[in-house]
C-alpha atoms as a PDB file:
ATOM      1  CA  UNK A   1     104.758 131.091 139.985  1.00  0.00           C
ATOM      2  CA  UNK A   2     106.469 128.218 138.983  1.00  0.00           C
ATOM      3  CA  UNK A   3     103.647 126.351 138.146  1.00  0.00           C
ATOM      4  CA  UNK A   4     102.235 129.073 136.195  1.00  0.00           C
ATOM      5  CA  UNK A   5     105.356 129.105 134.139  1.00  0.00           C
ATOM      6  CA  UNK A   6     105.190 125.221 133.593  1.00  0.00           C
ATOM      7  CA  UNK A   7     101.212 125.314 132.631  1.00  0.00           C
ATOM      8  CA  UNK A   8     102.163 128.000 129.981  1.00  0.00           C
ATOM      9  CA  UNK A   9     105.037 126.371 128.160  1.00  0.00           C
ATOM     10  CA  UNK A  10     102.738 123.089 128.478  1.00  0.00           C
ATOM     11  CA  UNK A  11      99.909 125.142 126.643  1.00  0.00           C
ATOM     12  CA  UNK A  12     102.772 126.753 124.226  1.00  0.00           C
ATOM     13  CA  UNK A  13     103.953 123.019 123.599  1.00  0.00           C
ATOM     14  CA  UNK A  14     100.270 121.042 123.228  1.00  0.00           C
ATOM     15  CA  UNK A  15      99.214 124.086 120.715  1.00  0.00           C
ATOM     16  CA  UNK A  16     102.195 123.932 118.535  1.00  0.00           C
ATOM     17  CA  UNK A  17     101.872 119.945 118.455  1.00  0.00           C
ATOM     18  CA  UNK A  18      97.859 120.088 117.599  1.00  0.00           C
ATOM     19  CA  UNK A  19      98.917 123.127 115.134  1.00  0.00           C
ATOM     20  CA  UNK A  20     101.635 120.694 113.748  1.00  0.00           C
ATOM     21  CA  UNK A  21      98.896 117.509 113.817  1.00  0.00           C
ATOM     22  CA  UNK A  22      96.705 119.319 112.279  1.00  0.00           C
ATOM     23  CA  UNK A  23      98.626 120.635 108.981  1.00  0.00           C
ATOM     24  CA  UNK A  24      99.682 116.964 108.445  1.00  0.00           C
ATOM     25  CA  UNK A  25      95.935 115.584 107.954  1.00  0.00           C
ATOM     26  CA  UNK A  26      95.319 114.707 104.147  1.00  0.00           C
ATOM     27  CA  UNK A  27      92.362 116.058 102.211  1.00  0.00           C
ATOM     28  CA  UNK A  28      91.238 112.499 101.656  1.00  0.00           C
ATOM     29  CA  UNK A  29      90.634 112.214 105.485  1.00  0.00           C
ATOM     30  CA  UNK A  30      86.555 112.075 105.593  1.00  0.00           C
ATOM     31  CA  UNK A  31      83.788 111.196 108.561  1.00  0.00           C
ATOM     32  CA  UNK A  32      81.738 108.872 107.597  1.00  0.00           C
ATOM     33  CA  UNK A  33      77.853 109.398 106.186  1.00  0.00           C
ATOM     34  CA  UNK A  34      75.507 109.664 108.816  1.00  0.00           C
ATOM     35  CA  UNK A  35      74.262 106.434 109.806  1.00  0.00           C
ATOM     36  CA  UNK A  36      72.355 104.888 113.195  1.00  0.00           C
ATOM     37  CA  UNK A  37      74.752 102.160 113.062  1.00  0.00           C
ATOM     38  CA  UNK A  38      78.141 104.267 113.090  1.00  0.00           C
ATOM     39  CA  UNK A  39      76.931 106.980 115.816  1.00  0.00           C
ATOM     40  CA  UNK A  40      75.945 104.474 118.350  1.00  0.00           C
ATOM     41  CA  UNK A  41      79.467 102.688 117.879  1.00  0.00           C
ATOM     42  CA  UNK A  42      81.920 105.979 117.380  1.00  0.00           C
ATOM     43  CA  UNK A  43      79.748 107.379 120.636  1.00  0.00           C
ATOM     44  CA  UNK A  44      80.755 104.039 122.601  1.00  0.00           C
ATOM     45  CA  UNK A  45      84.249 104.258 121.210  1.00  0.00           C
ATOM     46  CA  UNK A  46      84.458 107.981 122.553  1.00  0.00           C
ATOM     47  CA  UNK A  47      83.043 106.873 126.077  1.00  0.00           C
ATOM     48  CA  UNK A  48      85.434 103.988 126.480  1.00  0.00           C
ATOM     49  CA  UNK A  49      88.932 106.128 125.590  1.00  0.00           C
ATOM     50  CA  UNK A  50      87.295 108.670 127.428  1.00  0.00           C
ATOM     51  CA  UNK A  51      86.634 105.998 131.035  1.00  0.00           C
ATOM     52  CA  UNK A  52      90.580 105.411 130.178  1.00  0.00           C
ATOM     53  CA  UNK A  53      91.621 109.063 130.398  1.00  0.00           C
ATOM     54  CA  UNK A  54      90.282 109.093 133.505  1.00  0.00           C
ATOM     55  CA  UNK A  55      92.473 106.311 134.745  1.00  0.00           C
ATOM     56  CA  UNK A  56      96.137 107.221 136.496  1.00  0.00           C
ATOM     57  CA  UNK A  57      98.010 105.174 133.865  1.00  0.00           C
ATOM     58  CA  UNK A  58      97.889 104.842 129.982  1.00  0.00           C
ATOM     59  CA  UNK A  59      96.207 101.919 127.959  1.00  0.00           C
ATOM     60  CA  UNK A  60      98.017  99.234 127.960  1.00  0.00           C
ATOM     61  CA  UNK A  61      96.411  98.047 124.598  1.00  0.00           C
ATOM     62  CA  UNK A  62      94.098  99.922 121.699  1.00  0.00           C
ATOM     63  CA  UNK A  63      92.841  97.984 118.948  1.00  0.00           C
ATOM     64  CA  UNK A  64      91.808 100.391 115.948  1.00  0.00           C
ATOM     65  CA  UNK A  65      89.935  98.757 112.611  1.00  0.00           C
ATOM     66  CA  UNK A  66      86.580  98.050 111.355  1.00  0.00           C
ATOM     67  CA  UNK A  67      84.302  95.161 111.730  1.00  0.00           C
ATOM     68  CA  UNK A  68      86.861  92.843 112.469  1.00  0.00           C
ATOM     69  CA  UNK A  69      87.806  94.711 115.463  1.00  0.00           C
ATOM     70  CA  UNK A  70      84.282  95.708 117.021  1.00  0.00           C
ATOM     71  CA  UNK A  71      84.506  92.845 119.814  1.00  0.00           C
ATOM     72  CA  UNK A  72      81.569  94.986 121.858  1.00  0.00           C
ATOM     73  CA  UNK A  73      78.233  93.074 121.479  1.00  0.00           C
ATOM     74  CA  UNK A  74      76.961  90.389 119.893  1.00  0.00           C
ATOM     75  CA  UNK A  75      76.565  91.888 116.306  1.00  0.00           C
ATOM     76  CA  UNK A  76      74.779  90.591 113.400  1.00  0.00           C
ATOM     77  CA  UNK A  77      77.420  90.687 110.697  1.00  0.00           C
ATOM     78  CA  UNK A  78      76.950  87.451 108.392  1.00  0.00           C
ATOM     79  CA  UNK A  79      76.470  85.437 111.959  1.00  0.00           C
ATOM     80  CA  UNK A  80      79.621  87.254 112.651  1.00  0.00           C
ATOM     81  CA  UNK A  81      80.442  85.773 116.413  1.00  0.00           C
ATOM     82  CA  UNK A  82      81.545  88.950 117.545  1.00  0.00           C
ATOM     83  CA  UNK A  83      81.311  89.070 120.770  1.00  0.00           C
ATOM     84  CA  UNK A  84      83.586  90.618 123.508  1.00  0.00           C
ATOM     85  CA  UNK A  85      84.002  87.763 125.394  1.00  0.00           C
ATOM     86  CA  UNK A  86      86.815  86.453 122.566  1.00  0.00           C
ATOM     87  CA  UNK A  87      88.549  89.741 123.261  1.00  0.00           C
ATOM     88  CA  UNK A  88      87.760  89.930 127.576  1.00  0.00           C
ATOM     89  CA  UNK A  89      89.084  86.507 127.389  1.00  0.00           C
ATOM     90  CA  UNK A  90      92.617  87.460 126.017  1.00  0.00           C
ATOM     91  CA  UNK A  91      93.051  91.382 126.803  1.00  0.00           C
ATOM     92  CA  UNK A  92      90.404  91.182 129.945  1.00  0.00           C
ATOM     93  CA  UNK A  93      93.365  91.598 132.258  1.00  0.00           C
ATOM     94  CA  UNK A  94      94.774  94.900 131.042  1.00  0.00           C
ATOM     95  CA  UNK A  95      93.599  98.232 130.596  1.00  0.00           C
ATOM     96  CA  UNK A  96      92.338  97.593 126.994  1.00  0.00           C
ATOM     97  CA  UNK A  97      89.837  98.344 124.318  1.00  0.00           C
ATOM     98  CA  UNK A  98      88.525  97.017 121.141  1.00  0.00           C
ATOM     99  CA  UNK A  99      87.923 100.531 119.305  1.00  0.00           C
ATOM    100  CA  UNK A 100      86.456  98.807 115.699  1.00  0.00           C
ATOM    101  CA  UNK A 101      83.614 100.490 113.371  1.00  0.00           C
ATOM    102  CA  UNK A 102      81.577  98.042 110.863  1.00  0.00           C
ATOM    103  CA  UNK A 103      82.028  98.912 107.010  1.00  0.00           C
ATOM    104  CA  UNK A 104      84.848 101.696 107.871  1.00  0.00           C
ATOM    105  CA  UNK A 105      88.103 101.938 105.605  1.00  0.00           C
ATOM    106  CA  UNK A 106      90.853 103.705 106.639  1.00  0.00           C
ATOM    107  CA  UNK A 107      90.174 107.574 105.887  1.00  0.00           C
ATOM    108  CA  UNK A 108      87.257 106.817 108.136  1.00  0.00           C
ATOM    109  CA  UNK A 109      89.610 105.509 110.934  1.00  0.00           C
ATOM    110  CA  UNK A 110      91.950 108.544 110.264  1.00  0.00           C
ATOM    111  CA  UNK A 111      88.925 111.110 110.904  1.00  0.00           C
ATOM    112  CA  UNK A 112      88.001 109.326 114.302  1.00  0.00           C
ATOM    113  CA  UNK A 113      91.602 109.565 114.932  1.00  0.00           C
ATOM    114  CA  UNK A 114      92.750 112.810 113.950  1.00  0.00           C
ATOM    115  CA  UNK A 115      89.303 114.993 113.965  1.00  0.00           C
ATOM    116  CA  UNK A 116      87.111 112.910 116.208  1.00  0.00           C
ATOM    117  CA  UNK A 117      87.535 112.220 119.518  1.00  0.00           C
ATOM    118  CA  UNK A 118      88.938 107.966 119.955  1.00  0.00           C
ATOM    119  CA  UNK A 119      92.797 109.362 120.215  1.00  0.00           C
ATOM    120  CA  UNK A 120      93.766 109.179 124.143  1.00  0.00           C
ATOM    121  CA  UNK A 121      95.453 111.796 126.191  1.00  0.00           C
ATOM    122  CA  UNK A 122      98.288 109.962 127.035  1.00  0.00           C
ATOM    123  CA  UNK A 123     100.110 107.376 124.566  1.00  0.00           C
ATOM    124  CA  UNK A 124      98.922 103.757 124.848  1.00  0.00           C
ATOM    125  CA  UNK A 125     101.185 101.451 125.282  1.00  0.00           C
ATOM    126  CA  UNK A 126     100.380  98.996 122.484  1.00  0.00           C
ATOM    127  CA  UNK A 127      97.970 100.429 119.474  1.00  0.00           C
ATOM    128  CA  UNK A 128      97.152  97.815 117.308  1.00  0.00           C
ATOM    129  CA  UNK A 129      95.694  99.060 113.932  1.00  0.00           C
ATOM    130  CA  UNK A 130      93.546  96.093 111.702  1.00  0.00           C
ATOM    131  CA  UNK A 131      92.308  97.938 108.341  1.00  0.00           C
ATOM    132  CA  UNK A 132      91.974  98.272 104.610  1.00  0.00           C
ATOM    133  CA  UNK A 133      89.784  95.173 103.998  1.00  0.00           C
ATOM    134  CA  UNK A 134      86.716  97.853 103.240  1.00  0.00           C
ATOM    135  CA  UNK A 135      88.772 100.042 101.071  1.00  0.00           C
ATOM    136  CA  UNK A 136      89.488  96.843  99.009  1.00  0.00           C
ATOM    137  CA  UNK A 137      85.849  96.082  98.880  1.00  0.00           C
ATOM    138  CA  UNK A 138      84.511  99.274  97.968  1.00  0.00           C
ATOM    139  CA  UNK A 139      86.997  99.298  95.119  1.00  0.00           C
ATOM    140  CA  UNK A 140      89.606 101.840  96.259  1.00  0.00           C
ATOM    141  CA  UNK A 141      93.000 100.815  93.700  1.00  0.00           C
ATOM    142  CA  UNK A 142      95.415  99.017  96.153  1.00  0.00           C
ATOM    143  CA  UNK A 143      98.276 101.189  95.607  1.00  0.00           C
ATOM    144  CA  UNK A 144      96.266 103.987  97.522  1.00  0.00           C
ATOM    145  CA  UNK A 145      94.838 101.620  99.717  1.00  0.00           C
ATOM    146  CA  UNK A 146      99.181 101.618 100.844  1.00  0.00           C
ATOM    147  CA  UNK A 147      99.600 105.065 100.668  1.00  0.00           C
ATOM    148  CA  UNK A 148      96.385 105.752 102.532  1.00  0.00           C
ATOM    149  CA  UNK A 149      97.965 103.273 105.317  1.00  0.00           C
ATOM    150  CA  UNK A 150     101.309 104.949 105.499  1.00  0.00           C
ATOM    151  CA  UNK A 151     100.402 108.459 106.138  1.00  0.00           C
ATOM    152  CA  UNK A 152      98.084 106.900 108.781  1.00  0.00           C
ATOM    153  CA  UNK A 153     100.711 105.436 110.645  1.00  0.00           C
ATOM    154  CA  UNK A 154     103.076 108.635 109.773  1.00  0.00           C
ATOM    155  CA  UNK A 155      99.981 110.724 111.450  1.00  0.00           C
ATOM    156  CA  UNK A 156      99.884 108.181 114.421  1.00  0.00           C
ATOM    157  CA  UNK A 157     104.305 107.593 115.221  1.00  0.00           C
ATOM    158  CA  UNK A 158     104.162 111.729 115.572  1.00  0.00           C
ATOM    159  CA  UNK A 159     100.875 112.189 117.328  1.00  0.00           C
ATOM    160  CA  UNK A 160     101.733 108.845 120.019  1.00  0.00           C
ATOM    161  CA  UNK A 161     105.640 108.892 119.284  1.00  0.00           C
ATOM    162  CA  UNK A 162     105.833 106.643 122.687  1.00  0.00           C
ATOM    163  CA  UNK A 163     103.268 104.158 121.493  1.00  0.00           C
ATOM    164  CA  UNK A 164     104.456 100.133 119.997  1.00  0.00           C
ATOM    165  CA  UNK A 165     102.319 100.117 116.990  1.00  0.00           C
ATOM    166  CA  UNK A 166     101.414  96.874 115.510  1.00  0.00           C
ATOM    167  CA  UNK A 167     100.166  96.920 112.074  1.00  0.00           C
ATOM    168  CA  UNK A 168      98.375  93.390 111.580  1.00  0.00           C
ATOM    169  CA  UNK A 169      98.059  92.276 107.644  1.00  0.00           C
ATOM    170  CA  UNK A 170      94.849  91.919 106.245  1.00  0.00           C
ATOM    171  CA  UNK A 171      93.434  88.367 105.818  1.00  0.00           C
ATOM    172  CA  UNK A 172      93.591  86.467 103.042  1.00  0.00           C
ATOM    173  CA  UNK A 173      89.760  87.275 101.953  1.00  0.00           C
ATOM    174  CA  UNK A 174      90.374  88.913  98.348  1.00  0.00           C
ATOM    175  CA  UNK A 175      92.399  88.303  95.594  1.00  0.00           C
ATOM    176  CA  UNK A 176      93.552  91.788  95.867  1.00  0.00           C
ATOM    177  CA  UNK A 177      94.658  91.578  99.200  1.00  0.00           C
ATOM    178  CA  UNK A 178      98.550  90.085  99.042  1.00  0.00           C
ATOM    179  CA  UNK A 179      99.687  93.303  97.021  1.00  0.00           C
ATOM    180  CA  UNK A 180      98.341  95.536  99.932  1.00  0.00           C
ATOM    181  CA  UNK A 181     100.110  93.231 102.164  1.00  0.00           C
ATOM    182  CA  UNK A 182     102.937  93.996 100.103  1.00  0.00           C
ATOM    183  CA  UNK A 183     102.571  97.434 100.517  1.00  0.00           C
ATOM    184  CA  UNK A 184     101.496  97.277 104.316  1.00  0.00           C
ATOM    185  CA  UNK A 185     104.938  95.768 105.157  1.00  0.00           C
ATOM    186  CA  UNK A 186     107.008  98.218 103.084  1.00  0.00           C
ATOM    187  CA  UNK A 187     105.453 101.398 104.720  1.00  0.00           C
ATOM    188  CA  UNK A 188     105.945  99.928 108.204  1.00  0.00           C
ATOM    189  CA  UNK A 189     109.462  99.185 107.408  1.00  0.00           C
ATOM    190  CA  UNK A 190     110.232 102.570 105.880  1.00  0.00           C
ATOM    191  CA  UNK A 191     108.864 104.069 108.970  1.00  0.00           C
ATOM    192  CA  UNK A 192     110.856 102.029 111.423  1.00  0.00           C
ATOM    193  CA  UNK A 193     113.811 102.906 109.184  1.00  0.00           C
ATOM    194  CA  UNK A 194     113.341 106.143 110.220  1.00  0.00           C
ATOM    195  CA  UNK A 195     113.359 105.301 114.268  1.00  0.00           C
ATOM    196  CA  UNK A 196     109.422 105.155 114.582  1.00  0.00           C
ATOM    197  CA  UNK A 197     108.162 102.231 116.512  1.00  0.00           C
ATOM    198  CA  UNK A 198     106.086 100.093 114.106  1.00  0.00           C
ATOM    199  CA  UNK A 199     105.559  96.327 113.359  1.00  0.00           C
ATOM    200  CA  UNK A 200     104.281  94.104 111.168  1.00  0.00           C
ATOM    201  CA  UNK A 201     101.899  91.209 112.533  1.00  0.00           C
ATOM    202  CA  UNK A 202     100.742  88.428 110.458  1.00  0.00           C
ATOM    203  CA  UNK A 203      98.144  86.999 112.633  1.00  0.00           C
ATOM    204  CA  UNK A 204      96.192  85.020 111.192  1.00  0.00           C
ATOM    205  CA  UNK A 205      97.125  85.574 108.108  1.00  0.00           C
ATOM    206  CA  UNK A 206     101.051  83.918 107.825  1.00  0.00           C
ATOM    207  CA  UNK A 207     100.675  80.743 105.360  1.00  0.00           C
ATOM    208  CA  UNK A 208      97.156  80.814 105.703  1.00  0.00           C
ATOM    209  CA  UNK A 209      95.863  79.836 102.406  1.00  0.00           C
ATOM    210  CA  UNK A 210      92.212  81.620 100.514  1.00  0.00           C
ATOM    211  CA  UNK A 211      89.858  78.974  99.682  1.00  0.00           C
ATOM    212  CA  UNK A 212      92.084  76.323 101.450  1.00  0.00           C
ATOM    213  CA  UNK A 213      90.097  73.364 104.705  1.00  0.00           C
ATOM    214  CA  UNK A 214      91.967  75.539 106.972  1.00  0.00           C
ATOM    215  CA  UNK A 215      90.619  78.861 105.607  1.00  0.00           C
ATOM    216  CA  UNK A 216      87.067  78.063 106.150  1.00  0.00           C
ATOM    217  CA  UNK A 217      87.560  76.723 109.544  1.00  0.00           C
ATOM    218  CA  UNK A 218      88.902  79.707 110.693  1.00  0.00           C
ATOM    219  CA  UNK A 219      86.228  82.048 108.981  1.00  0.00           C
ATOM    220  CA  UNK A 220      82.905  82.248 108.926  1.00  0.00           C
ATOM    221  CA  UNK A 221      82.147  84.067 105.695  1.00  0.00           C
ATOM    222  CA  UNK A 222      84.098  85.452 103.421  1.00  0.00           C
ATOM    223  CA  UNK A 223      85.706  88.379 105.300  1.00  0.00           C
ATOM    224  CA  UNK A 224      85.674  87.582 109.093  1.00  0.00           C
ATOM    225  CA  UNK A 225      87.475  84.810 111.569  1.00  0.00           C
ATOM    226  CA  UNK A 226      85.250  82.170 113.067  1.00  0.00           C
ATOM    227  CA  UNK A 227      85.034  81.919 116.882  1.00  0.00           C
ATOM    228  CA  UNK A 228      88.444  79.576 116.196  1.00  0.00           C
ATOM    229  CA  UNK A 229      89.806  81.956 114.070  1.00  0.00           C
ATOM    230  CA  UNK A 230      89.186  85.008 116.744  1.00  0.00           C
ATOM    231  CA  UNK A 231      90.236  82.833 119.224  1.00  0.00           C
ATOM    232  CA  UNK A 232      93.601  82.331 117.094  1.00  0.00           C
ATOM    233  CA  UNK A 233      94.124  86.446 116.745  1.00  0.00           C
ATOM    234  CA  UNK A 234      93.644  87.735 119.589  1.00  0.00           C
ATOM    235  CA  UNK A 235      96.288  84.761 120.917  1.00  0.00           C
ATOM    236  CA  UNK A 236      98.549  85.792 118.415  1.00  0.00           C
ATOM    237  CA  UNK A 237      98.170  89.731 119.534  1.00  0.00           C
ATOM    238  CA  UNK A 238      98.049  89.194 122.982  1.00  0.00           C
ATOM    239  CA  UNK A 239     101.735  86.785 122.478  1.00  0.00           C
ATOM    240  CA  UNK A 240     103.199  90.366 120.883  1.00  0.00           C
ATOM    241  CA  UNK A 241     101.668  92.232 123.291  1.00  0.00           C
ATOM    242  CA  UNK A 242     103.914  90.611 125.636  1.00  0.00           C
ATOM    243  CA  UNK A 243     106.814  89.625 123.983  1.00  0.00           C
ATOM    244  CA  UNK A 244     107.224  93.558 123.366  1.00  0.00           C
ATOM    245  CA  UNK A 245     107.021  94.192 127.013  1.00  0.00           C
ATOM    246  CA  UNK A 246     110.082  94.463 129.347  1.00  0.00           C
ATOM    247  CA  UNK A 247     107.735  94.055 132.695  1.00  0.00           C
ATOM    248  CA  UNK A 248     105.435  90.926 131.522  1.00  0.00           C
ATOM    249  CA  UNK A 249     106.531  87.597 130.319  1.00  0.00           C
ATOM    250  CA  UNK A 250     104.773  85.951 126.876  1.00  0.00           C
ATOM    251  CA  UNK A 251     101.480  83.885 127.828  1.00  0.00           C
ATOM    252  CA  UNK A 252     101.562  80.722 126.620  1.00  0.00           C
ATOM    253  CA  UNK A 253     100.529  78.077 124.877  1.00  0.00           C
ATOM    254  CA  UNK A 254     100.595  79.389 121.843  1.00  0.00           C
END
């Protein structure tokens, strides 16, 4: 009997929070046209947080974006080096995934949060979300580009209130892209403000100048890193990753 009692208030308690999750989804939230390209990688994403549900402990680290983020196969993005040996090579040792879409922006990334099926059953321990360079590209105005951002991390802080979120800046790859920045930082901070457990991350991206000898060594076209400049983020994650734990000390050099 006991048990019965605790599987109904559990039932009571997961209804009213997916009741609760999903009143708080905007109207600007959209899946993304049909395309070969996108169902083969939101299907892997789904199998992969699915192989982790089925695990006895949490993710230690998700890493949510677009192209930037799909370390899952050699892909042919602009010679984009994206393989995931960069990211084995860094995050190989923990229970970790690289969870990235080509060409999405973020209402895309909120659907395959909040309506698909890429959000865990148990928190992560570490979500990492990298996104906003496509919105800028497909001409969405930066200020919504922000707002867009902050009710995606509002959505996230309620639905995985135990999760570290890292919110990493967007590389200096259009003119456009400091005032997002900008905004990034103040919606992460406002959030924080208010007890939820978000950072800013500026991997990559922290005096790193557009146009500049460094610049073009660490990217290979105009939008993504090089195998140096991968090499350089996912070093940079991996050294927050641990600084932010209390049961693993930061890898280094750095």
């Amino acid at each position: 009997m006991p048990t019965l009692v605790a599987l109904f208030f559990f039932w009571v308690a997961a209804l009213a929070r997916a009741t609760t999750c999903a009143a708080s989804i905007p109207d600007w939230v959209e899946r993304r046209n049909p395309s070969a390209m996108f169902e083969v990688e939101y299907a892997r994403n789904v199998a992969a947080v699915q192989r982790i549900d089925a695990k006895s402990k949490p993710a230690d680290v998700l890493v949510y974006g677009d192209s930037i983020t799909a370390w899952n196969k050699p892909m042919d993005l602009s010679k984009l080096p994206g393989s995931r040996k960069y990211f084995e090579q860094h995050f190989g040792d923990l229970v970790s995934e690289p969870l990235g879409i080509p060409g999405d922006e973020v209402k895309h990334l909120f659907w395959r949060i909040a309506r698909g099926k890429e959000l865990p059953k148990r928190d992560p321990k570490h979500l990492i979300i990298f996104i906003g360079i496509n919105d800028i590209t497909h001409g969405v105005p930066e200020g919504e580009v922000v707002s867009r951002m902050g009710e995606l991390l509002s959505f996230v802080t309620r639905r995985l209130p135990t999760s570290k979120v890292l919110l990493q800046l967007l590389l200096p790859s259009h003119a456009k892209v400091p005032t997002v920045n900008e905004g990034y930082v103040k919606a992460a901070k406002k959030l924080k403000n208010n007890g939820k457990r978000v950072e800013v991350v500026e991997c990559l991206t922290d005096g790193l100048v557009r146009g500049s000898d460094e610049w073009r060594e660490l990217m290979v076209d105009q939008l993504h890193p090089s195998e140096l400049g991968q090499d350089a983020l996912l070093r940079c994650w991996r050294r927050h990753v641990d600084s932010a734990s209390t049961c693993r000390a930061p890898k280094g050099p750095f």
